[in-house]
N, C-alpha and C. Protein backbone atom coordinates (compact mmCIF):
# COMPACT_ATOMS: atom_id res chain seq x y z
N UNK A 1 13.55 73.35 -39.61
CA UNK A 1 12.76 72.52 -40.46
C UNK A 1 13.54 72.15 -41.72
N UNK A 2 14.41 73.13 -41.85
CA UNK A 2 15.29 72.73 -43.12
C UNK A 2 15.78 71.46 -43.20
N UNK A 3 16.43 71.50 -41.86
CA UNK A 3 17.17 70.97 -41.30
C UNK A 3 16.91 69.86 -41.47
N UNK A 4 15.82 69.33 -41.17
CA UNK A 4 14.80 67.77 -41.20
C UNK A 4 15.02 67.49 -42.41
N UNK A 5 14.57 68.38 -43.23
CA UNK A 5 14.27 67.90 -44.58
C UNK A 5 15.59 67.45 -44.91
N UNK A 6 17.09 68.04 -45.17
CA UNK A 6 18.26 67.85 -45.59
C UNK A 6 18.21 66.37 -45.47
N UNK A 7 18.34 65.98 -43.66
CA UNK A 7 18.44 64.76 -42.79
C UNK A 7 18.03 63.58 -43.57
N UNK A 8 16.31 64.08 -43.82
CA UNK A 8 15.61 62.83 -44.71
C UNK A 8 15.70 62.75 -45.87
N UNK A 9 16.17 63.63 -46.59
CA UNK A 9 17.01 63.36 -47.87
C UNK A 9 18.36 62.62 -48.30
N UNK A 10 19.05 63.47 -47.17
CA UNK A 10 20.19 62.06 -47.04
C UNK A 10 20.13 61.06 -46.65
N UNK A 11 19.42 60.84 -45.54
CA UNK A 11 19.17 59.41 -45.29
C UNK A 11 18.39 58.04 -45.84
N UNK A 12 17.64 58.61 -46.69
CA UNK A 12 16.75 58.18 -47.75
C UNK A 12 16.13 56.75 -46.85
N UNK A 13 15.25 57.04 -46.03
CA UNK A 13 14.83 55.62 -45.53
C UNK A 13 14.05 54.70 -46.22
N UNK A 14 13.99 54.34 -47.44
CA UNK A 14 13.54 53.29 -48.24
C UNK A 14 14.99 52.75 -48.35
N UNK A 15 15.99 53.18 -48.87
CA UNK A 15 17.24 52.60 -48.74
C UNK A 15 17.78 51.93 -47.47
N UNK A 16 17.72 52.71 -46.47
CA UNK A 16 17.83 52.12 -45.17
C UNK A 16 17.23 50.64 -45.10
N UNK A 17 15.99 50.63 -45.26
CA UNK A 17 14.71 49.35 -45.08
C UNK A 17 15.35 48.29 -46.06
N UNK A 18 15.72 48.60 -47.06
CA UNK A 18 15.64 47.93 -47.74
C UNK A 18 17.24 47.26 -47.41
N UNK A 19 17.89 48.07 -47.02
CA UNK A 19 19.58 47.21 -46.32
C UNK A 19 18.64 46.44 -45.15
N UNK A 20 18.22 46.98 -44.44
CA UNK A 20 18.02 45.82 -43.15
C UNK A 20 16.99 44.76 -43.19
N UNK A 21 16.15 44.87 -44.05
CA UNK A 21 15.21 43.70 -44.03
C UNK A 21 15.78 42.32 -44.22
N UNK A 22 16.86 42.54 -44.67
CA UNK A 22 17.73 40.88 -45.11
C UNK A 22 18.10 40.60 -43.76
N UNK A 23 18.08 41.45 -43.34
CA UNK A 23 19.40 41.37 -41.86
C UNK A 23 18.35 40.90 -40.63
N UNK A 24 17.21 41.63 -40.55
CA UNK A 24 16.08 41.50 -39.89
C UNK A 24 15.96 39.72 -40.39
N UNK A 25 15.43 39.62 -41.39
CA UNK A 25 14.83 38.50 -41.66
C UNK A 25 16.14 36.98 -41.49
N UNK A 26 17.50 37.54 -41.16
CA UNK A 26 18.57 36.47 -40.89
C UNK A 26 18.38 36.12 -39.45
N UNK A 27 18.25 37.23 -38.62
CA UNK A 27 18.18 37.11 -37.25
C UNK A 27 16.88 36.34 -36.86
N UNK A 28 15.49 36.53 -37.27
CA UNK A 28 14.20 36.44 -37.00
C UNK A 28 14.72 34.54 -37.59
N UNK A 29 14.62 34.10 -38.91
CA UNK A 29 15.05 33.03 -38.77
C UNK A 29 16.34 32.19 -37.86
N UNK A 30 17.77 32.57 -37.49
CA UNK A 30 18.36 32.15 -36.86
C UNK A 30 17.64 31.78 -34.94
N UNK A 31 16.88 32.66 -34.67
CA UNK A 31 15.67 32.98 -33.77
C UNK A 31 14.83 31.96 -33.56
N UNK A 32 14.45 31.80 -34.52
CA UNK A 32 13.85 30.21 -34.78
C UNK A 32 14.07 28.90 -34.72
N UNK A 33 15.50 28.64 -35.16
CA UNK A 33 16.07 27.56 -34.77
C UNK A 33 16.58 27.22 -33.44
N UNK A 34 16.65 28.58 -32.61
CA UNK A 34 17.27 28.04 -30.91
C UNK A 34 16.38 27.43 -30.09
N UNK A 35 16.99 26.75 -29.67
CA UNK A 35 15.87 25.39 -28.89
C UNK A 35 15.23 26.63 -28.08
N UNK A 36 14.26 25.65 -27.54
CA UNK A 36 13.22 26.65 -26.82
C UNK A 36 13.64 26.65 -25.24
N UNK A 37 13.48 26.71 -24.29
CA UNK A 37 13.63 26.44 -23.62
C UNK A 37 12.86 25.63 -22.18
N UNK A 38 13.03 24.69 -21.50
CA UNK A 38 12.01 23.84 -21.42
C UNK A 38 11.54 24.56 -20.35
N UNK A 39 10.17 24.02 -19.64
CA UNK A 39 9.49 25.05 -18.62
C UNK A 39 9.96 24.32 -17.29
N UNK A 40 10.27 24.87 -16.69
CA UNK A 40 10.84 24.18 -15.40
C UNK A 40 9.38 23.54 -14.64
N UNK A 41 9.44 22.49 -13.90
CA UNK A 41 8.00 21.82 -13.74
C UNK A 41 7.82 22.69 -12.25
N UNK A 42 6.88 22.37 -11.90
CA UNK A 42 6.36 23.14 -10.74
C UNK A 42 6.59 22.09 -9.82
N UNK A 43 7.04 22.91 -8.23
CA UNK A 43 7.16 21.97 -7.47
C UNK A 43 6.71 22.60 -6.18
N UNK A 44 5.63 21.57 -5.76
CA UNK A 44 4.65 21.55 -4.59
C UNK A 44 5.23 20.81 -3.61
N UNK A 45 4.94 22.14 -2.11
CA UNK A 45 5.52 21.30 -1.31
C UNK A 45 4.97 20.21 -0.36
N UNK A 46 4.92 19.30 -0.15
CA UNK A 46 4.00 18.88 0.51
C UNK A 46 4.02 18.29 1.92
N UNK A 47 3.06 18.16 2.79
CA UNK A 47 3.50 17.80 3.77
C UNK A 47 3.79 16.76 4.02
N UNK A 48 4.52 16.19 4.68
CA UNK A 48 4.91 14.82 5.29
C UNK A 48 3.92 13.67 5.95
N UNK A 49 3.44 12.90 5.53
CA UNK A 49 2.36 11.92 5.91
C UNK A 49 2.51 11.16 6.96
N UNK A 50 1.92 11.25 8.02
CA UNK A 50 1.98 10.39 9.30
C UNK A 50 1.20 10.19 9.56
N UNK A 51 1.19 9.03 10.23
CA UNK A 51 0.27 8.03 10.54
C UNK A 51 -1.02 9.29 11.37
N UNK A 52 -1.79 8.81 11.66
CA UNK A 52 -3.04 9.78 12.38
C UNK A 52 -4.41 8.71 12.30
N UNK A 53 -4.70 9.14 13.89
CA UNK A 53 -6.05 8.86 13.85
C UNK A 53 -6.69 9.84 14.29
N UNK A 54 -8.44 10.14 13.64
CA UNK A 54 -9.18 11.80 14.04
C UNK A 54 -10.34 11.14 14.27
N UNK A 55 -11.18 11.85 14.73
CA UNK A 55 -12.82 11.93 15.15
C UNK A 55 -13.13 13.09 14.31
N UNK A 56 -13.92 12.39 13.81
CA UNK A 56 -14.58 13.87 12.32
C UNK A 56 -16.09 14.00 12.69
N UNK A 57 -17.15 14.45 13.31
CA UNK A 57 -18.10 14.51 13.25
C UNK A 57 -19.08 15.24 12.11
N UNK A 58 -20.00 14.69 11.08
CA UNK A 58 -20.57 15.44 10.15
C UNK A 58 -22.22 15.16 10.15
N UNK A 59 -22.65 16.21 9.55
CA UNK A 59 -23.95 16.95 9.72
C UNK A 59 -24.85 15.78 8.77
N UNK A 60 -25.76 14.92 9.72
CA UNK A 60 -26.62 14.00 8.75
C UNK A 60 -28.15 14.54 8.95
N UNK A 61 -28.15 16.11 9.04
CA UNK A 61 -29.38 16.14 8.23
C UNK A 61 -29.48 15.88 6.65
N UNK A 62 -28.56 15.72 5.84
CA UNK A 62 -28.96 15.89 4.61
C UNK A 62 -28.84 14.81 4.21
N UNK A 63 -29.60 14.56 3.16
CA UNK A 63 -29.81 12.63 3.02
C UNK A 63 -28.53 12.46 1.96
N UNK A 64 -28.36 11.26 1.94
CA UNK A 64 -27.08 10.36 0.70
C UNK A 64 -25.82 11.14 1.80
N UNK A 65 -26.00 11.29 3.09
CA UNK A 65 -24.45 11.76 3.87
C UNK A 65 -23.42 10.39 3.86
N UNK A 66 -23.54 9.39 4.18
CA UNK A 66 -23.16 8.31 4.07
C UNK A 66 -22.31 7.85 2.74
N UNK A 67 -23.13 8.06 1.81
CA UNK A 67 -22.40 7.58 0.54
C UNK A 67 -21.02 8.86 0.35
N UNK A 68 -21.53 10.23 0.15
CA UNK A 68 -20.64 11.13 0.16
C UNK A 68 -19.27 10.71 1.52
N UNK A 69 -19.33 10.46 2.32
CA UNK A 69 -18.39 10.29 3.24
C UNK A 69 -17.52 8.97 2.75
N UNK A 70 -18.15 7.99 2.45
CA UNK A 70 -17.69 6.78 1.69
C UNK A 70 -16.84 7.14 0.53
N UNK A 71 -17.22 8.00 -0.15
CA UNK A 71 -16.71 8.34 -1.44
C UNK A 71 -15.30 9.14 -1.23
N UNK A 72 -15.51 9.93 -0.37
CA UNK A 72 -14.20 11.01 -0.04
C UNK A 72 -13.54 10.19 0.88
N UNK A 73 -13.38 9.12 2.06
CA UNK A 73 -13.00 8.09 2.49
C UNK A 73 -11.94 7.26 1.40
N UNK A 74 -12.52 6.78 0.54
CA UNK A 74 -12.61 5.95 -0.71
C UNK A 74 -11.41 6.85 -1.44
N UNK A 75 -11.52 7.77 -1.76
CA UNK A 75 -10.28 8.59 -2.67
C UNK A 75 -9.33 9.24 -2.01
N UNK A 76 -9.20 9.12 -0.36
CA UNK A 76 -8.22 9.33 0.59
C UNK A 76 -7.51 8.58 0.92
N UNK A 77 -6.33 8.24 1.41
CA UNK A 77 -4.99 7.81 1.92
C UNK A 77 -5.49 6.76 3.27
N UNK A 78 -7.13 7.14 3.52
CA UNK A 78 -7.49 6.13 4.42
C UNK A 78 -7.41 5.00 5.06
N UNK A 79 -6.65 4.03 5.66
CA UNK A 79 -6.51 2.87 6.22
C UNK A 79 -8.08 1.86 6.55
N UNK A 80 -8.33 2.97 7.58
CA UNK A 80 -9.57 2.35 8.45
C UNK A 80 -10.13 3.69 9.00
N UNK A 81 -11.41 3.15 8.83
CA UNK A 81 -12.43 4.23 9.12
C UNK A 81 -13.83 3.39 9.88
N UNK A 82 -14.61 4.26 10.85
CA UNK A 82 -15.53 3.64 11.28
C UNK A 82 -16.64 4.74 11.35
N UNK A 83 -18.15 4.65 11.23
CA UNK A 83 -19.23 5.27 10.77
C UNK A 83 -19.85 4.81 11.83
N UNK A 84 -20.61 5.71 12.45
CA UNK A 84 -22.24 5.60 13.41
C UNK A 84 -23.18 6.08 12.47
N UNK A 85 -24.69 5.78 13.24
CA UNK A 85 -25.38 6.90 12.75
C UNK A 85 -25.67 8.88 13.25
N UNK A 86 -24.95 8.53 14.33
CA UNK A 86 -25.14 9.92 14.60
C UNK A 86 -23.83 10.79 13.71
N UNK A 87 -23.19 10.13 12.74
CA UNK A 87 -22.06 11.26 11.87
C UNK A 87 -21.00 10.90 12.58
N UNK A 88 -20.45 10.40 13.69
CA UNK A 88 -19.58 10.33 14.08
C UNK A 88 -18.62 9.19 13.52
N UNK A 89 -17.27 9.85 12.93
CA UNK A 89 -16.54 9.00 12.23
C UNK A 89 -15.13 9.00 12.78
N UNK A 90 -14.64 7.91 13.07
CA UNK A 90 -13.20 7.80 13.40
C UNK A 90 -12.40 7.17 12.59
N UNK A 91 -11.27 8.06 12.03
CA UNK A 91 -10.57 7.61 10.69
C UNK A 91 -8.80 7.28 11.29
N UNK A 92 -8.67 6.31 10.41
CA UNK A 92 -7.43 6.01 10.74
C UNK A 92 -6.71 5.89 9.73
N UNK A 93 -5.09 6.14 9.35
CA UNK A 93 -4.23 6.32 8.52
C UNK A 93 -3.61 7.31 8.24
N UNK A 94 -2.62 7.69 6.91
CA UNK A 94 -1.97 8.10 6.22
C UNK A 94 -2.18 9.53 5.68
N UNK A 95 -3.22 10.26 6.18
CA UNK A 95 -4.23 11.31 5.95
C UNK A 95 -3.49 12.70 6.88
N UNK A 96 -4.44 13.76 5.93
CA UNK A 96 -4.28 15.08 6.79
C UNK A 96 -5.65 15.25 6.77
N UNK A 97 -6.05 15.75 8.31
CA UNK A 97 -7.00 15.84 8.33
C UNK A 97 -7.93 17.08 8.09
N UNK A 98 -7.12 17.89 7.81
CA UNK A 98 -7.58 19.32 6.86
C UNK A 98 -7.99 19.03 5.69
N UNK A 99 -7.30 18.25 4.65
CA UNK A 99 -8.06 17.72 3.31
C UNK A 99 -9.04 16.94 3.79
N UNK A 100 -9.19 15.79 4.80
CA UNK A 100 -10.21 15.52 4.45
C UNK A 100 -11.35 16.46 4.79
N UNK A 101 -11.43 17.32 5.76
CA UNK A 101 -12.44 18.42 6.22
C UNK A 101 -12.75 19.13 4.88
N UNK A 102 -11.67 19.15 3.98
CA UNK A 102 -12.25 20.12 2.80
C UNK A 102 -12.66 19.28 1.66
N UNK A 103 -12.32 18.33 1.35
CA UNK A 103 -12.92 16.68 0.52
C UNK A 103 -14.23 16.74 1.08
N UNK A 104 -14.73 16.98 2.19
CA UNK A 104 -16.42 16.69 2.52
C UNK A 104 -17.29 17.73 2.47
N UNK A 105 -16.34 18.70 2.58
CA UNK A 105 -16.71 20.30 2.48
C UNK A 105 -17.20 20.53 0.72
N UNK A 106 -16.28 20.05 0.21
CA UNK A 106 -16.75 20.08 -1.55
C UNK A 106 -18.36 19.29 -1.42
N UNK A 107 -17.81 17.88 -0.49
CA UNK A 107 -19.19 16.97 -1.27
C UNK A 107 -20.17 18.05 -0.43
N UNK A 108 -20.27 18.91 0.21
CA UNK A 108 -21.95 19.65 0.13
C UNK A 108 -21.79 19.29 2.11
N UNK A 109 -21.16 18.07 2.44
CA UNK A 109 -21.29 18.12 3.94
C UNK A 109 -20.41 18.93 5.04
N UNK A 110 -21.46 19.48 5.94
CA UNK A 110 -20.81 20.29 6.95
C UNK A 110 -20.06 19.01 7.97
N UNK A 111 -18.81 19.58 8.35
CA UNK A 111 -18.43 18.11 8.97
C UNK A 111 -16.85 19.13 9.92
N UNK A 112 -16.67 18.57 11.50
CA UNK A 112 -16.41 19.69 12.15
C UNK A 112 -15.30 18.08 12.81
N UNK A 113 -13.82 18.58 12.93
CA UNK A 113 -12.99 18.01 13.56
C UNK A 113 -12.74 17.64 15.50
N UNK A 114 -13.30 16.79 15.74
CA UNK A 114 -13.61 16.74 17.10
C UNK A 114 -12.06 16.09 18.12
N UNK A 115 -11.31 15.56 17.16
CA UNK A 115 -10.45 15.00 18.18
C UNK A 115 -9.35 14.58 16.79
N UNK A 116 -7.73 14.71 17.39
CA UNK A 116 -6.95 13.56 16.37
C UNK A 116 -5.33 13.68 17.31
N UNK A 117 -5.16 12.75 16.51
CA UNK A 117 -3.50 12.04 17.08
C UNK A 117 -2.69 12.02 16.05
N UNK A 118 -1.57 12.44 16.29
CA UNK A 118 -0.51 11.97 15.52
C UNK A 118 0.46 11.02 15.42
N UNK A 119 0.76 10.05 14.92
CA UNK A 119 1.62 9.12 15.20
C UNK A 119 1.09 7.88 16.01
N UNK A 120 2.38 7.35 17.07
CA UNK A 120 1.65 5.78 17.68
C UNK A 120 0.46 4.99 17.08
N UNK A 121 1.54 4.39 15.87
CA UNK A 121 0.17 3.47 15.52
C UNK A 121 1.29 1.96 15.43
N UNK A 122 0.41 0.50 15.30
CA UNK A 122 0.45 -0.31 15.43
C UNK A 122 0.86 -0.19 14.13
N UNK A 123 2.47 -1.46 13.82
CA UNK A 123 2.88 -1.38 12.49
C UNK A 123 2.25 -2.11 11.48
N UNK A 124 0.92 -3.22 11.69
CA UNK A 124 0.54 -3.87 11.05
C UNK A 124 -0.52 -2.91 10.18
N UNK A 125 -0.73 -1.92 10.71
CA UNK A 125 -1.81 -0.99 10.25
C UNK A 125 -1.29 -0.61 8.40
N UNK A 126 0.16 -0.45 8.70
CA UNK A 126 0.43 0.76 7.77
C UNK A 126 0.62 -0.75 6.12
N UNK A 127 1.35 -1.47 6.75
CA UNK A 127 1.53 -2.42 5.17
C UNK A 127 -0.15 -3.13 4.35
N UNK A 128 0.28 -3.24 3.67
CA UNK A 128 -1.36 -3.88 2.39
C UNK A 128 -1.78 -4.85 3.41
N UNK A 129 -3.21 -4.79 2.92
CA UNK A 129 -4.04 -5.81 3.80
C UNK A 129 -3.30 -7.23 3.82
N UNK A 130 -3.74 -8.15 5.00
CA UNK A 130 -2.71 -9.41 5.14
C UNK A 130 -4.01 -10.45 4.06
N UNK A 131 -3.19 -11.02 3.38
CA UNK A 131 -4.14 -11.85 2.27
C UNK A 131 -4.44 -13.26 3.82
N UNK A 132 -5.96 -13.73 3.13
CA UNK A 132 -6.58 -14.27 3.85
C UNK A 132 -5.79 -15.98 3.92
N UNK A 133 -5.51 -16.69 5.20
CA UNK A 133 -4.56 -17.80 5.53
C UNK A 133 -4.70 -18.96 4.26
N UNK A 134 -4.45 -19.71 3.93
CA UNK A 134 -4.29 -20.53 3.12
C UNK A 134 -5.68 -21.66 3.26
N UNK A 135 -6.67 -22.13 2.61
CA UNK A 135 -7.29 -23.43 3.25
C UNK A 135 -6.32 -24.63 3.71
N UNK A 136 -7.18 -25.02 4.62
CA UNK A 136 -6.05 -26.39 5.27
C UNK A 136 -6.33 -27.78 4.34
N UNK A 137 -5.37 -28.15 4.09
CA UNK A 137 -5.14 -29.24 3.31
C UNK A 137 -6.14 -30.48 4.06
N UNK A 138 -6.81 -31.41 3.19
CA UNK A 138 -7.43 -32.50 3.55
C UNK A 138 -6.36 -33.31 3.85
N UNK A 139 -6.34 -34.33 4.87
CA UNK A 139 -5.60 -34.98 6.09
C UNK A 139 -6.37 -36.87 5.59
N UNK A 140 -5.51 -37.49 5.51
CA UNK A 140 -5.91 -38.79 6.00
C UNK A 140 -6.53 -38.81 7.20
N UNK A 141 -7.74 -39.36 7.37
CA UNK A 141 -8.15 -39.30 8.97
C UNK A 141 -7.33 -40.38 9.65
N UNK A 142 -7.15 -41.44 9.46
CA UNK A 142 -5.70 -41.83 10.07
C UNK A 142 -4.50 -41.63 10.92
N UNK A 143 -4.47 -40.20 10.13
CA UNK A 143 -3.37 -39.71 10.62
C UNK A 143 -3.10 -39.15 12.04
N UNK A 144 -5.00 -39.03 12.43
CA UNK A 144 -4.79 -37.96 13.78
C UNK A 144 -5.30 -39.42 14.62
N UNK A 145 -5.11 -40.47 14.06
CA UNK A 145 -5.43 -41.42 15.53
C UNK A 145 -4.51 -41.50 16.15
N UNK A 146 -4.79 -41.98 17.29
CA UNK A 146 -3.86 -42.15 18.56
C UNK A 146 -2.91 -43.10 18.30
N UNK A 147 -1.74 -43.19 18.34
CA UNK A 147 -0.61 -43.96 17.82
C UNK A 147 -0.03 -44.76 19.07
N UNK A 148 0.21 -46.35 19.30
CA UNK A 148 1.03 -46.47 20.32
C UNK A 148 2.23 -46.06 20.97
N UNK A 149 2.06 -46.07 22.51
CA UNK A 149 3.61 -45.28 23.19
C UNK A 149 4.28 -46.31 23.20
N UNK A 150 5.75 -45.90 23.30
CA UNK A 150 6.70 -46.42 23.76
C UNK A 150 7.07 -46.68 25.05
N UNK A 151 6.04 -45.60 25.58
CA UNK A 151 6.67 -45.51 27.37
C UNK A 151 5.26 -46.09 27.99
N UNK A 152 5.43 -47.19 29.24
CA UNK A 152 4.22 -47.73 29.80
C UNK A 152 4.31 -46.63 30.84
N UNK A 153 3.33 -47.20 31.62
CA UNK A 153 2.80 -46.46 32.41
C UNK A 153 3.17 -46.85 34.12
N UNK A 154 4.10 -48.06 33.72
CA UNK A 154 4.63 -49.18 34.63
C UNK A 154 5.70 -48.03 35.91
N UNK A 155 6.21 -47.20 34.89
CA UNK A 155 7.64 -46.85 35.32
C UNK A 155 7.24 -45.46 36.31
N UNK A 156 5.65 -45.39 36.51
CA UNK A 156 5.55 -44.54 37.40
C UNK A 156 4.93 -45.24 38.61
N UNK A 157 4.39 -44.47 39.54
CA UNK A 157 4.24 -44.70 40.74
C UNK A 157 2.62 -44.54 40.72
N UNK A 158 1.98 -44.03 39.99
CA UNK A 158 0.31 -43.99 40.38
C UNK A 158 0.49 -42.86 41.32
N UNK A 159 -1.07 -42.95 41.64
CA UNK A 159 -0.84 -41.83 42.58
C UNK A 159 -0.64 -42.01 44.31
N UNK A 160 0.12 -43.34 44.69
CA UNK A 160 1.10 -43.21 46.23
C UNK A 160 1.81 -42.59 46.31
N UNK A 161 2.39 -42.02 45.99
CA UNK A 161 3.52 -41.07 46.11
C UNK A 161 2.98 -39.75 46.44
N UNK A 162 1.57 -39.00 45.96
CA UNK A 162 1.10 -38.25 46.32
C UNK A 162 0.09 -38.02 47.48
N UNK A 163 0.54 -36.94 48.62
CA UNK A 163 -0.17 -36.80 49.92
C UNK A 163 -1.56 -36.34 49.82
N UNK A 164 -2.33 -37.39 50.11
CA UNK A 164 -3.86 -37.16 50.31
C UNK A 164 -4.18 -36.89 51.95
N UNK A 165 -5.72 -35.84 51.90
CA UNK A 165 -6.20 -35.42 52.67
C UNK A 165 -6.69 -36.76 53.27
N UNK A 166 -6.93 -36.87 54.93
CA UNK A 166 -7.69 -37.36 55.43
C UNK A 166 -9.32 -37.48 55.57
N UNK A 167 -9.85 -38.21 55.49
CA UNK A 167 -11.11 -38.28 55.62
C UNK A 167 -12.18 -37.26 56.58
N UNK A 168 -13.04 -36.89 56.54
CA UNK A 168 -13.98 -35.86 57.23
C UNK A 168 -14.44 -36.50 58.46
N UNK A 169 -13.95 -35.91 59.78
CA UNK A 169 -14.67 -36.85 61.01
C UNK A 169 -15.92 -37.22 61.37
N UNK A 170 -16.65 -35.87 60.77
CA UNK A 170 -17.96 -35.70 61.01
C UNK A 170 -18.86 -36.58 59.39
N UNK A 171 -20.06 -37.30 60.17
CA UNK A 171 -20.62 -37.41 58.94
C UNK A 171 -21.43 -36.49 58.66
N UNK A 172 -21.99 -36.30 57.50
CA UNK A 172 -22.63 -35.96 56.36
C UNK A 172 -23.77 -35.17 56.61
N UNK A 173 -24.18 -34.55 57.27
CA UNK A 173 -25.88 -33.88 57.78
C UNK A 173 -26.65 -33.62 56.75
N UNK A 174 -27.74 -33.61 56.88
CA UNK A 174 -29.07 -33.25 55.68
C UNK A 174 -29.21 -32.47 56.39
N UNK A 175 -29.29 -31.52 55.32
CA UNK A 175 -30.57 -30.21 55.68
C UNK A 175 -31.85 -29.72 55.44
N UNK A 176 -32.81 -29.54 56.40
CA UNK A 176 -34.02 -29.89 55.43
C UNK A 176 -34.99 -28.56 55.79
N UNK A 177 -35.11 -28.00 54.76
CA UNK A 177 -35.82 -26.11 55.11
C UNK A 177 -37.31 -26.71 55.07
């Protein structure tokens, strides 16, 4: 115990504190000025999008099913989609069809995957809708009349040249029920 005491007498730790607090407080500011370092962003992997068409069948006991399916349709990767009334929906496009099962699953509807394909689709499917044809320009009516030929009708043969059937030996009978 002496021993201690000597220790903390010589060492006098108010003296100590009082050397390092400058030193503390150089580091703690120099500390401060080092850039921070940035957060590396998160990276999700995702799956690869192919074309697909599915048969989704969902539960229309519960009323407003329609709009909810429209809506999650509507905020999906969807192309083309088609609706019955018995729930039966066949979706076409750019989709996985696990999100959408869980997109309808949020909106409150039970809705059960009956059929899907991957791939083979028609390429017109996949680019933006085709904008609607141009109106047709108004026409001189003039223009579509019949215009004279150049070529008569002289320089053919009519129809001698072509082999006709002979006449029927028998005449003509009535029939009378």
């Amino acid at each position: 115990m002496e021993f201690a005491k000597k220790m903390y007498e010589e060492l006098k730790p108010e003296k100590i504190c009082n050397k390092v607090r400058p030193l503390i407080r150089k580091l703690i500011s120099a500390a401060a000025r080092l850039p921070r370092p940035q957060p590396q962003p998160v990276v999700t992997l995702q799956e690869p999008l192919v074309f697909m068409t599915c048969i989704i069948k969902v539960d229309t006991s519960s009323r407003g099913w329609q709009q909810s399916v429209l809506r999650v349709m509507r905020s999906s990767n969807v192309r083309n989609f088609k609706m019955d009334k018995e729930g039966i929906i066949e979706v076409s496009g750019l989709v996985n069809p696990k999100k959408l099962l869980k997109a309808l699953g949020k909106g409150g509807k039970h809705a059960k995957l009956c059929w899907f394909q991957f791939g083979e689709c028609s390429s017109n499917l996949l680019g933006p809708p085709a904008a609607a044809p141009p109106a047709p320009k108004k026409k001189d009516p003039l223009e579509f009349a019949y215009l004279p030929t150049t070529i008569g009708y002289d320089k053919f043969n009519g129809y001698g040249s072509y082999p006709h059937a002979s006449p029927h030996p028998y005449p003509p009978q009535l029939f009378m029920s």
